[in-house]
Protein backbone atom coordinates (compact mmCIF):
# COMPACT_ATOMS: atom_id res chain seq x y z
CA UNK A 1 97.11 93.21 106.38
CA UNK A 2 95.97 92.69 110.24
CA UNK A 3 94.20 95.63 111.89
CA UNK A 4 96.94 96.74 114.28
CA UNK A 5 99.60 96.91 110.97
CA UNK A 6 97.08 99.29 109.24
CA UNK A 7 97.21 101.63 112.53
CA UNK A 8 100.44 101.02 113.04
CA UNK A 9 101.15 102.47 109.83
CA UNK A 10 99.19 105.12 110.00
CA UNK A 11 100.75 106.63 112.98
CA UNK A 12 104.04 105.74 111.03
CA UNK A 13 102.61 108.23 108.44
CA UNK A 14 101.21 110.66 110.15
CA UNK A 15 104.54 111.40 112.26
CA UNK A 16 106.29 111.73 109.25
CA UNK A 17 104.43 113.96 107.83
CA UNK A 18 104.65 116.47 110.30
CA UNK A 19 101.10 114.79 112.18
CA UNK A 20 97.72 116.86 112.55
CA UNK A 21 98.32 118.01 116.00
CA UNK A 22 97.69 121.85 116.43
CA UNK A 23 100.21 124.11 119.00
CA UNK A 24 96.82 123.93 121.34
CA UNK A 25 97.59 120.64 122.09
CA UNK A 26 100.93 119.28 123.50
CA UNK A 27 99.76 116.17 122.69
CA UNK A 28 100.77 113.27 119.72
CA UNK A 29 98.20 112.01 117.88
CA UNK A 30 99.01 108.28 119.34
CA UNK A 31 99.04 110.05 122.86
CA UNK A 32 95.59 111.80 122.45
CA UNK A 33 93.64 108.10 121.39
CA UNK A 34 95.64 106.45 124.63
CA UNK A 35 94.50 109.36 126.75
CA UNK A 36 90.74 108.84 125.52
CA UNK A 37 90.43 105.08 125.53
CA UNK A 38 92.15 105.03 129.35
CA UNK A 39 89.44 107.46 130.54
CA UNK A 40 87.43 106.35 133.41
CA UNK A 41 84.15 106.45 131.15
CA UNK A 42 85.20 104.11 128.69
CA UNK A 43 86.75 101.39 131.40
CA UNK A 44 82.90 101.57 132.59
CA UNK A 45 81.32 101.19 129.16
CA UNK A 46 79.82 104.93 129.07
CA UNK A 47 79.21 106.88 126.14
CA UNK A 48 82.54 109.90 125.35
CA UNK A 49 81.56 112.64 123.46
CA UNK A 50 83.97 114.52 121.31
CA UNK A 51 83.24 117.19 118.49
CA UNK A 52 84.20 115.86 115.28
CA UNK A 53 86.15 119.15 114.57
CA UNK A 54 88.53 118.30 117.37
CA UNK A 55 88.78 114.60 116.28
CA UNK A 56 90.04 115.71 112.87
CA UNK A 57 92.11 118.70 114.65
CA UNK A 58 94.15 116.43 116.76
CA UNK A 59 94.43 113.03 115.74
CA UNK A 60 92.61 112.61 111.13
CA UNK A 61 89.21 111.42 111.36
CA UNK A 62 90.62 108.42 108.61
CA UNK A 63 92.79 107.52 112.11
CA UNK A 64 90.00 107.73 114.84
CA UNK A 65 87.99 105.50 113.12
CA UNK A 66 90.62 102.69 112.49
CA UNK A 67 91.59 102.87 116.11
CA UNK A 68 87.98 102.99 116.85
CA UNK A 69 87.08 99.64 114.62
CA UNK A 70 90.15 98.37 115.83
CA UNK A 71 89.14 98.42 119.77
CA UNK A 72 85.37 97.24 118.39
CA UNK A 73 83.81 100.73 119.48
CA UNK A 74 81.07 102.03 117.27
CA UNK A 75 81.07 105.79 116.73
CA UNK A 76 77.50 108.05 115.83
C-alpha cells in the first residue's frame, strides 16, 4: 500500500470516528496539516515548532507522523 493510500485512509478513519479535533479548534484534522505545511516557514525550509500535546489534540500523533514521512520532513 503507497504512502498517500495509508493517509488517505487514515483521514477516512479518523472522520468517521468522530476525528480528534477539540471545540477549541474549528479546524479538521486534514485542514490543520494543510494549514501547517502552507505556512510561510516551511515554503522557506525553517524549522515549525508545535507542542506535542497539541499535535495529538488536533490532528493523532499516529497521523502527523505519516503525513510528516509522507512529505519527507523529519520531526525531533
Amino acid at each position: 500500500m503507497t504512502r498517500a493510500r495509508v493517509v488517505n485512509r487514515l483521514f477516512t478513519m479518523l472522520r468517521l470516528s468522530g476525528g480528534m479535533t477539540y471545540h477549541s479548534s474549528p479546524l479538521t484534522p486534514e485542514l490543520w496539516l494543510q494549514d501547517m505545511f502552507a505556512s510561510k516557514a516551511v515554503q522557506r525550509g525553517e524549522v515549525i515548532r508545535r507542542k506535542a500535546r497539541d499535535i495529538e489534540r488536533f490532528v493523532g500523533m499516529y497521523l502527523f507522523c505519516a503525513e510528516l514521512q509522507r512529505r519527507g520532513f523529519r520531526a525531533v
